[in-house]
PDB file of N, CA and C in Angstrom:
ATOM      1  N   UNK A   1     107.140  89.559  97.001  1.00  0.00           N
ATOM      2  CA  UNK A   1     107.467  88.651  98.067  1.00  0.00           C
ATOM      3  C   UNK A   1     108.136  87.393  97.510  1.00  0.00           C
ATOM      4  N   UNK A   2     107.579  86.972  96.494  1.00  0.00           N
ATOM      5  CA  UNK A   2     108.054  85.784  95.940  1.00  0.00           C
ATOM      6  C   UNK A   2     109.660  85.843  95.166  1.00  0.00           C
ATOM      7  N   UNK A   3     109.382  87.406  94.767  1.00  0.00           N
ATOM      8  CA  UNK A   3     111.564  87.417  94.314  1.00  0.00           C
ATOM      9  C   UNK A   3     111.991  87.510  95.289  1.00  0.00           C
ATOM     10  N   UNK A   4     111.579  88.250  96.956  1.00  0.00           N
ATOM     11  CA  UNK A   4     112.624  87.901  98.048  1.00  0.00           C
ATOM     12  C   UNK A   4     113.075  86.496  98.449  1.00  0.00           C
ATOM     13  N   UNK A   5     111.663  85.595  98.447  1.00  0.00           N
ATOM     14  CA  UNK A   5     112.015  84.357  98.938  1.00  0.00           C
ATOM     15  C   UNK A   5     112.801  83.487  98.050  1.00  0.00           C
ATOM     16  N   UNK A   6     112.622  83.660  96.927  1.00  0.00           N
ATOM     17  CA  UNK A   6     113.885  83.253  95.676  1.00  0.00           C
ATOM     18  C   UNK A   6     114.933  83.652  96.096  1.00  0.00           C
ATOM     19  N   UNK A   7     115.269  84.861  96.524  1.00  0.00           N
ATOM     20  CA  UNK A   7     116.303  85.407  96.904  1.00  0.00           C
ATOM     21  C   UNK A   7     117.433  84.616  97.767  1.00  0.00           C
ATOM     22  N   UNK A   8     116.421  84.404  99.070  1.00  0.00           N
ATOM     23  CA  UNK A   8     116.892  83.869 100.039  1.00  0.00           C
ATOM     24  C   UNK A   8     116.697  82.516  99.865  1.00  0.00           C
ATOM     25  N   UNK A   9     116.453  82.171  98.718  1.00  0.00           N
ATOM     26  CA  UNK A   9     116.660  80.373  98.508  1.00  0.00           C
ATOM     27  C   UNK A   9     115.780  79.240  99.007  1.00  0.00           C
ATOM     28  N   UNK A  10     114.514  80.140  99.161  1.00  0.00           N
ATOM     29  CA  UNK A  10     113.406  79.280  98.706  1.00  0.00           C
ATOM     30  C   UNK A  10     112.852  79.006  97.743  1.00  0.00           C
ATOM     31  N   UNK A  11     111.989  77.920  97.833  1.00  0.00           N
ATOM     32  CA  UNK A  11     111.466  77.699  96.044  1.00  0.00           C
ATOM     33  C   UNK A  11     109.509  78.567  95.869  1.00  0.00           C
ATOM     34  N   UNK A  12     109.540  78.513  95.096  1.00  0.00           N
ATOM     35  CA  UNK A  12     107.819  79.014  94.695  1.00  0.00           C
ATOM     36  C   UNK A  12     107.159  77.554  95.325  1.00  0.00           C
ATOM     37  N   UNK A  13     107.652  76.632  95.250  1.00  0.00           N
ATOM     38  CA  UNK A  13     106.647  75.141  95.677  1.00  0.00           C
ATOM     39  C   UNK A  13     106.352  75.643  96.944  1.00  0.00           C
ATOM     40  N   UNK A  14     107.554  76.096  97.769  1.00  0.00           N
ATOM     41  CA  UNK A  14     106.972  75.991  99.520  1.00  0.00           C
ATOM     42  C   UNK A  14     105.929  77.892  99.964  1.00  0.00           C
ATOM     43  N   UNK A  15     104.995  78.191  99.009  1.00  0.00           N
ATOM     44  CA  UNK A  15     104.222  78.920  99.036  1.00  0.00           C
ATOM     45  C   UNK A  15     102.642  78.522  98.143  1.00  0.00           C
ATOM     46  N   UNK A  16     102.088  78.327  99.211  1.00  0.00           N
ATOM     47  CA  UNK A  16     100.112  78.075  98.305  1.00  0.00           C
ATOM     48  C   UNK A  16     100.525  79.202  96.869  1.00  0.00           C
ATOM     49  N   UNK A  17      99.080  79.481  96.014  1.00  0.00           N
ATOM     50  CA  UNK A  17      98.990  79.858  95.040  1.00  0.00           C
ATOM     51  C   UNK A  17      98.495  81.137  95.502  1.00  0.00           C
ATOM     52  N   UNK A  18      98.971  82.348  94.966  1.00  0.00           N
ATOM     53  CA  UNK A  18      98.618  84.113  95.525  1.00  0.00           C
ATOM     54  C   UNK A  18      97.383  84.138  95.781  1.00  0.00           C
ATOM     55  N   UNK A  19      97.297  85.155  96.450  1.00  0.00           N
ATOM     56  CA  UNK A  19      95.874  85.776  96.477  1.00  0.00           C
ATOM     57  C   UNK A  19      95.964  87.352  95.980  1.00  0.00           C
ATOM     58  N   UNK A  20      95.204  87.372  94.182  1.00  0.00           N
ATOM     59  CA  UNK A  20      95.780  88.440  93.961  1.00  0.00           C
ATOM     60  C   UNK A  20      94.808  89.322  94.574  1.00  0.00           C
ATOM     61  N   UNK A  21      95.144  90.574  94.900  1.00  0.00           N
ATOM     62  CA  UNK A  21      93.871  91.819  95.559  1.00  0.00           C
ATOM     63  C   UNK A  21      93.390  92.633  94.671  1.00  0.00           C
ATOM     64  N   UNK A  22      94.723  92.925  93.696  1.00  0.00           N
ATOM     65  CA  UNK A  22      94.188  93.934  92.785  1.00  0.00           C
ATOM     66  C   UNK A  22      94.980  93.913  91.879  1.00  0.00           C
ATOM     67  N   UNK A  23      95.201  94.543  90.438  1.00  0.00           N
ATOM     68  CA  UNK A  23      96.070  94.638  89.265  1.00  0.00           C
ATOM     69  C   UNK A  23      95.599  95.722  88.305  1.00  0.00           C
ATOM     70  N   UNK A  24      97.187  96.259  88.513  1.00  0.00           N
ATOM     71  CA  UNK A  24      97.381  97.580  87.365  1.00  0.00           C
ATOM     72  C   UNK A  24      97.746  97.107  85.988  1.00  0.00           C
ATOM     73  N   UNK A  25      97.008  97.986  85.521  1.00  0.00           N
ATOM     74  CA  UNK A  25      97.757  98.435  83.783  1.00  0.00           C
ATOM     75  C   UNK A  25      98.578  99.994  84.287  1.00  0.00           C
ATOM     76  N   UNK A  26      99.554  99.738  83.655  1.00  0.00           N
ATOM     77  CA  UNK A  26     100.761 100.772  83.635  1.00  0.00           C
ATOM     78  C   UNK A  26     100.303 101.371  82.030  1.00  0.00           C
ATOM     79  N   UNK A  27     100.475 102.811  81.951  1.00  0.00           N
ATOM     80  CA  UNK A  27      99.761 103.809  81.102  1.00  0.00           C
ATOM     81  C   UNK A  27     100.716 104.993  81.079  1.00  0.00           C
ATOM     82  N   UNK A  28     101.111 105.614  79.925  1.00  0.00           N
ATOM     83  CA  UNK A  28     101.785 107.116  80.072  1.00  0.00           C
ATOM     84  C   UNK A  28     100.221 107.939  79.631  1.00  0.00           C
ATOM     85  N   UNK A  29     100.522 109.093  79.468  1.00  0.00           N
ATOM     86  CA  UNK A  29      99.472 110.408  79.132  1.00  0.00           C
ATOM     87  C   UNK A  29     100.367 111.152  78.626  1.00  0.00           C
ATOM     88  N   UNK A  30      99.853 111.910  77.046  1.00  0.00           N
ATOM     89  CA  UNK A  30     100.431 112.743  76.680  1.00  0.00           C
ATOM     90  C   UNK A  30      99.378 113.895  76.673  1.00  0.00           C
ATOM     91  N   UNK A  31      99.666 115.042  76.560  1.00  0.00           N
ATOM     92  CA  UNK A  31      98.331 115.990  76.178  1.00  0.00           C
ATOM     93  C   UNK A  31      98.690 116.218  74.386  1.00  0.00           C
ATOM     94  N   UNK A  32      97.146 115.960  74.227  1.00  0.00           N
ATOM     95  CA  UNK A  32      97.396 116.142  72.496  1.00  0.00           C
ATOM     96  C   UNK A  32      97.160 117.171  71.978  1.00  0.00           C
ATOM     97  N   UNK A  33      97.096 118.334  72.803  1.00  0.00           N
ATOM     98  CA  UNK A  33      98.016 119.980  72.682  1.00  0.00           C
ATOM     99  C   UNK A  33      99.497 120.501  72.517  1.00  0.00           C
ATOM    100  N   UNK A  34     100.095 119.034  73.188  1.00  0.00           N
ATOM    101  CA  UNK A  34     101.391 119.299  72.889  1.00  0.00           C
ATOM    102  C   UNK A  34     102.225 119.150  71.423  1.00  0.00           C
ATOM    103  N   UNK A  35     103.409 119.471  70.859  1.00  0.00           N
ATOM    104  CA  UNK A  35     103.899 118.954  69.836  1.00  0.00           C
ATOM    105  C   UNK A  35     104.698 117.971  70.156  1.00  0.00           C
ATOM    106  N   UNK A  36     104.240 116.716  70.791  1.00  0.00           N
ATOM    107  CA  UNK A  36     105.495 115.798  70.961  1.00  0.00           C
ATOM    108  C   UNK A  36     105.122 114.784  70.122  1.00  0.00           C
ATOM    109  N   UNK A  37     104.357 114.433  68.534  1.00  0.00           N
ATOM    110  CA  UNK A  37     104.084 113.291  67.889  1.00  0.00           C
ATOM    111  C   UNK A  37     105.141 112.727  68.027  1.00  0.00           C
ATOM    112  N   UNK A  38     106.657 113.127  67.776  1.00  0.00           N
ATOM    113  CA  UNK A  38     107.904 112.364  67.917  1.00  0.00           C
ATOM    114  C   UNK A  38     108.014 111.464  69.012  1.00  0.00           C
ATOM    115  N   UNK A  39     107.802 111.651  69.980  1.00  0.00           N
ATOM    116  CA  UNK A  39     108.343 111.562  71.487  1.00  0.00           C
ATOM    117  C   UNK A  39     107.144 110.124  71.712  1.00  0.00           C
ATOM    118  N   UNK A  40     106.292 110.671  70.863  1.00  0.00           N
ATOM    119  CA  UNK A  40     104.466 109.531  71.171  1.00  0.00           C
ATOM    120  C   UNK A  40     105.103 108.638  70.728  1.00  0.00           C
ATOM    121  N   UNK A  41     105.383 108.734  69.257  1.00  0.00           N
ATOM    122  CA  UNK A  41     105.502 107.195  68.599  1.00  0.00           C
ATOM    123  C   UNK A  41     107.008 106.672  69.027  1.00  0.00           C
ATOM    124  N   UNK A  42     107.974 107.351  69.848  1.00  0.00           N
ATOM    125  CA  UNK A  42     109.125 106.647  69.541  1.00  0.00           C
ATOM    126  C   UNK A  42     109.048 105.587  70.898  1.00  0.00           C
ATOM    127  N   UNK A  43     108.291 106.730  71.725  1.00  0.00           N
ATOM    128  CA  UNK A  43     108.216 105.729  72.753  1.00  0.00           C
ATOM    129  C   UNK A  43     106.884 104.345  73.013  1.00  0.00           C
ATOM    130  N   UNK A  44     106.060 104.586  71.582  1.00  0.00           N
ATOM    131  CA  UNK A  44     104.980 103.406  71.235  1.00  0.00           C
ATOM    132  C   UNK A  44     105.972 102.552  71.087  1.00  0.00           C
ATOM    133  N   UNK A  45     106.710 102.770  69.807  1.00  0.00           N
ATOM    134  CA  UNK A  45     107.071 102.031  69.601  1.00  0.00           C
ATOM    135  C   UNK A  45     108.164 100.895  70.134  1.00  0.00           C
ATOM    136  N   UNK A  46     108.784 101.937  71.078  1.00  0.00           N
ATOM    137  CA  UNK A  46     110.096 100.710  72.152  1.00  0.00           C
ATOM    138  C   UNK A  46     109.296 100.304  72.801  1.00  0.00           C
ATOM    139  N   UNK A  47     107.827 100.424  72.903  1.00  0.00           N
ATOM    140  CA  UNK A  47     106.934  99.376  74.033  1.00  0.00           C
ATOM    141  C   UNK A  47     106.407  98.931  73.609  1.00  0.00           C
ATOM    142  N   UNK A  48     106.273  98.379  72.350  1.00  0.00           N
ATOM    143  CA  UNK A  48     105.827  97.795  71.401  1.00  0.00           C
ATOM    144  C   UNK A  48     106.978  96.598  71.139  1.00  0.00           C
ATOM    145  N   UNK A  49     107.801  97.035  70.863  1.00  0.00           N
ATOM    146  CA  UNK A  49     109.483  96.128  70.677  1.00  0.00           C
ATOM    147  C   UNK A  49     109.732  95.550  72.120  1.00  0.00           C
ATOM    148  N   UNK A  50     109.182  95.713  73.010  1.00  0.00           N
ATOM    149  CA  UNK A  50     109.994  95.475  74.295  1.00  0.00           C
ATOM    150  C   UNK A  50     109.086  94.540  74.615  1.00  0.00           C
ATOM    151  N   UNK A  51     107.430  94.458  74.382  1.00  0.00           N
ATOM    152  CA  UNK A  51     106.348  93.298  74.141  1.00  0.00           C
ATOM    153  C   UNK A  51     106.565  92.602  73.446  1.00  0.00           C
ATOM    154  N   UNK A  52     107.041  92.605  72.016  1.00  0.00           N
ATOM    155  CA  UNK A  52     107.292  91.303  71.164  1.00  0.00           C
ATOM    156  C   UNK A  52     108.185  90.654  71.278  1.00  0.00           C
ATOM    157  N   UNK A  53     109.351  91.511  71.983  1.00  0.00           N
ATOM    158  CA  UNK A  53     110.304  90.403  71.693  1.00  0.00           C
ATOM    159  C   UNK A  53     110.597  89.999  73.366  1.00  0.00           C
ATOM    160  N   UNK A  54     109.644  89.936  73.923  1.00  0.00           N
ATOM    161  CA  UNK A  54     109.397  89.071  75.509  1.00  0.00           C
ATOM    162  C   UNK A  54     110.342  89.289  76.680  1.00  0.00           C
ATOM    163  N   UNK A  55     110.722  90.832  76.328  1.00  0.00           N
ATOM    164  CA  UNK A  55     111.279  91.357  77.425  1.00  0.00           C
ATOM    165  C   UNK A  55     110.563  91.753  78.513  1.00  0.00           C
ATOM    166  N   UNK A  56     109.224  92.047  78.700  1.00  0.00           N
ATOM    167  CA  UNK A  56     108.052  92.260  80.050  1.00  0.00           C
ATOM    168  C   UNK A  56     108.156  91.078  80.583  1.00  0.00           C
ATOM    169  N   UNK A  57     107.702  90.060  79.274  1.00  0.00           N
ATOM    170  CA  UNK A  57     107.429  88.313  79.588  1.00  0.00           C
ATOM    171  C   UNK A  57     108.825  87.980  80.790  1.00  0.00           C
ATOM    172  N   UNK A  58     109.915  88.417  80.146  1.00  0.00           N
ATOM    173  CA  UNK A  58     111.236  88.146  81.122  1.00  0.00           C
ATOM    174  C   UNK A  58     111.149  88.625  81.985  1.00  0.00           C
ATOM    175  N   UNK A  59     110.760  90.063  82.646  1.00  0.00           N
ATOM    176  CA  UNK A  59     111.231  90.533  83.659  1.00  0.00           C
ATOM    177  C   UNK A  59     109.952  89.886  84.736  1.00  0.00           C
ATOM    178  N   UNK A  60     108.527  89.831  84.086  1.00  0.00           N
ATOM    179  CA  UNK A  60     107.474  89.274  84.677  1.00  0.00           C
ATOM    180  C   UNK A  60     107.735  88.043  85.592  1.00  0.00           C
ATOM    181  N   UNK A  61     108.672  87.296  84.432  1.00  0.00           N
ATOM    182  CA  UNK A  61     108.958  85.661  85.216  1.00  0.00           C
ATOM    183  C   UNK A  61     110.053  85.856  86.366  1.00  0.00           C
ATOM    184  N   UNK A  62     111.346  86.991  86.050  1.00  0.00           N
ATOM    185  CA  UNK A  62     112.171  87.286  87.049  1.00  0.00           C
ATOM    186  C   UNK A  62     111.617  87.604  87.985  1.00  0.00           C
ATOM    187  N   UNK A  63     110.801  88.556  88.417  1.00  0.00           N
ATOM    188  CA  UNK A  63     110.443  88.918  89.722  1.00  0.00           C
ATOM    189  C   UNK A  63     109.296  88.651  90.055  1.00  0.00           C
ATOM    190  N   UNK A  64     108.132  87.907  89.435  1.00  0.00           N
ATOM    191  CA  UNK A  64     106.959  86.953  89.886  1.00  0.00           C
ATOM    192  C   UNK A  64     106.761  85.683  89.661  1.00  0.00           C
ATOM    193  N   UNK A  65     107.721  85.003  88.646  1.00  0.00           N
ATOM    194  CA  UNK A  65     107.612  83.774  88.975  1.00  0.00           C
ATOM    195  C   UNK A  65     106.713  83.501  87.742  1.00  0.00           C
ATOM    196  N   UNK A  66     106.625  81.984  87.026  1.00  0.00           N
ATOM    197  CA  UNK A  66     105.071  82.044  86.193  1.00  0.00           C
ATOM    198  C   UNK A  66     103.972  81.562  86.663  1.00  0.00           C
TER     199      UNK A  66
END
């Protein structure tokens, strides 16, 4: 709600402070029957790179604001 009203050129000031209801952790699943060790770590690791170097942090502030 808060990137629409950015959108449309309001500010975060003219909204009180959220009321959060609930919050996910985002998670993949691999089965560790499969042979994909490749596929595990390559994709640890770009989400690993994509946390340090504050690209979540960016998209977090783009579309929620801090």
């Amino acid at each position: 709600m808060l990137f629409t009203a950015k959108e449309m050129g309001y500010s975060k000031k003219n909204f009180s402070e959220p009321l959060i209801l609930n919050t996910k952790d985002a998670w993949m699943q691999f089965s560790k029957k499969a042979d994909e060790e490749k596929k595990r770590e390559t994709l640890k690791s770009a989400a690993k790179r994509l946390l340090q170097g504050g690209m979540i942090q960016n998209l977090t502030e783009k579309y929620i604001g801090n």
